[in-house]
Protein backbone atom coordinates (compact mmCIF):
# COMPACT_ATOMS: atom_id res chain seq x y z
CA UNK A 1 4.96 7.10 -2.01
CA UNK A 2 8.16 7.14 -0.17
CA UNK A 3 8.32 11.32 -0.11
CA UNK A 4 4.77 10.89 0.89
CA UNK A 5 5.65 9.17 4.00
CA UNK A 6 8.01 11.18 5.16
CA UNK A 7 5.66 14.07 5.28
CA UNK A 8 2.42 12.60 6.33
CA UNK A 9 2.67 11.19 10.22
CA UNK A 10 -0.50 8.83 9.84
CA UNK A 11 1.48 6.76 6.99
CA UNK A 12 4.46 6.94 9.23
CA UNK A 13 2.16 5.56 12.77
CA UNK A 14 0.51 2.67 9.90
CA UNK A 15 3.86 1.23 9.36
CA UNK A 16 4.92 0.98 13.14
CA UNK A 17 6.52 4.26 13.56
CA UNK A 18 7.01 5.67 17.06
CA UNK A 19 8.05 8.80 16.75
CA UNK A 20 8.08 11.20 13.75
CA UNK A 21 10.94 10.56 11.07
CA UNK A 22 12.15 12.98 9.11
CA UNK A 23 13.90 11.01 6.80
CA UNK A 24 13.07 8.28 4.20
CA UNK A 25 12.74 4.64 5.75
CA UNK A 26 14.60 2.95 2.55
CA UNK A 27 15.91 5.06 -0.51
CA UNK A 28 13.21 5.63 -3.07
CA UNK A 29 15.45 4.00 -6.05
CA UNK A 30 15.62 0.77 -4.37
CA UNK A 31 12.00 0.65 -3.97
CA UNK A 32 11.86 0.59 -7.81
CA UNK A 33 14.60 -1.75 -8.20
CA UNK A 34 12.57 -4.31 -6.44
CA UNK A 35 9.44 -3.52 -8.40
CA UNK A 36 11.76 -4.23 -11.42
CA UNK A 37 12.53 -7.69 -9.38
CA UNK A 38 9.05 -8.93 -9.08
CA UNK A 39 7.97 -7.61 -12.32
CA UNK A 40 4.40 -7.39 -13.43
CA UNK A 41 3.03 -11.24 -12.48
CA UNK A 42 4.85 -10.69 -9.18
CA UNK A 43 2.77 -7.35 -8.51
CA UNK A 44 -0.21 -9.11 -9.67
CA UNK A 45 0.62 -11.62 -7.45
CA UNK A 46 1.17 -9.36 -4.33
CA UNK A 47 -1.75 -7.18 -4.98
CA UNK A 48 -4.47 -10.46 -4.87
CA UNK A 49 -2.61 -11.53 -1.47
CA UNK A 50 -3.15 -8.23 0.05
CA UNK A 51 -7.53 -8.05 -1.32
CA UNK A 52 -7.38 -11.61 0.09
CA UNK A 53 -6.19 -10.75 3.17
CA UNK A 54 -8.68 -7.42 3.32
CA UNK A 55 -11.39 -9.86 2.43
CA UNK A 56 -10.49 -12.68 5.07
CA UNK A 57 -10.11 -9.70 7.87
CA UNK A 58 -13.35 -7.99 6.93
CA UNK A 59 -11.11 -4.17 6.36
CA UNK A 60 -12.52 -4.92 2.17
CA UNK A 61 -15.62 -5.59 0.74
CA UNK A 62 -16.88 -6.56 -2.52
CA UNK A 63 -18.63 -2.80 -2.40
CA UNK A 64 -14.63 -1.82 -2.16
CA UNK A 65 -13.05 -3.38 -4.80
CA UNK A 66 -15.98 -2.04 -8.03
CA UNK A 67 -13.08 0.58 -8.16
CA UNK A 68 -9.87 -1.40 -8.86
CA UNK A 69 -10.67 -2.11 -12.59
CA UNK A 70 -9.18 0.19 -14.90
CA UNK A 71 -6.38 1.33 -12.72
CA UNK A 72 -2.65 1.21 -12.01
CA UNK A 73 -1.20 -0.77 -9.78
CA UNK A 74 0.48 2.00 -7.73
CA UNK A 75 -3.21 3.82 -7.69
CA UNK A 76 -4.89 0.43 -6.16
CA UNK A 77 -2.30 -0.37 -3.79
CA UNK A 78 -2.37 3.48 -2.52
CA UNK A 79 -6.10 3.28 -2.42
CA UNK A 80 -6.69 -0.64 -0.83
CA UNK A 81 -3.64 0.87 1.54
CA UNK A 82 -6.28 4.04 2.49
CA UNK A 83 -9.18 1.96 2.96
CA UNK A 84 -7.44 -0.83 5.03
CA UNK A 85 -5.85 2.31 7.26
CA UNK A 86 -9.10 4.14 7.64
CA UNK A 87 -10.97 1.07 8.31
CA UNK A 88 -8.45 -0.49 10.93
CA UNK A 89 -8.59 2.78 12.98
């Protein structure tokens, strides 16, 4: 994800970005370390805050989420995080 937003500009303007960075916003290894931190309940945990907060905004709908079951945590974040960014534009 983190070498994905260094090349893609649209990730980069999501997340507040000005101007085009060419370099990494954190270093990628201390992304995992904190997924280590939270562990498995804690992703759980941060994943049903983030539908909720889709779901209270109107950016996800029921229709949305028939995809997460299934899946990895990393692939629904990445895809709630697509429809939340194509939605808010």
């Amino acid at each position: 994800m983190i070498a994905r937003w260094v090349e893609n500009p649209y990730y980069q303007h999501f997340t507040g970005e000005t101007f085009f960075q060419h370099r990494p916003p954190i270093d990628p290894s201390s992304l995992t370390r904190w997924r280590n931190r939270i562990g498995e309940e804690g992703a759980e945990w941060l994943l049903t805050k983030t539908i909720e907060a889709g779901r209270a905004s109107g950016t996800v709908s029921l229709y949305d989420l028939r995809f997460l079951a299934g899946e990895t945590w990393q692939e629904q974040v990445g895809r709630v995080f697509g429809e939340v960014y194509h939605r808010a534009q």
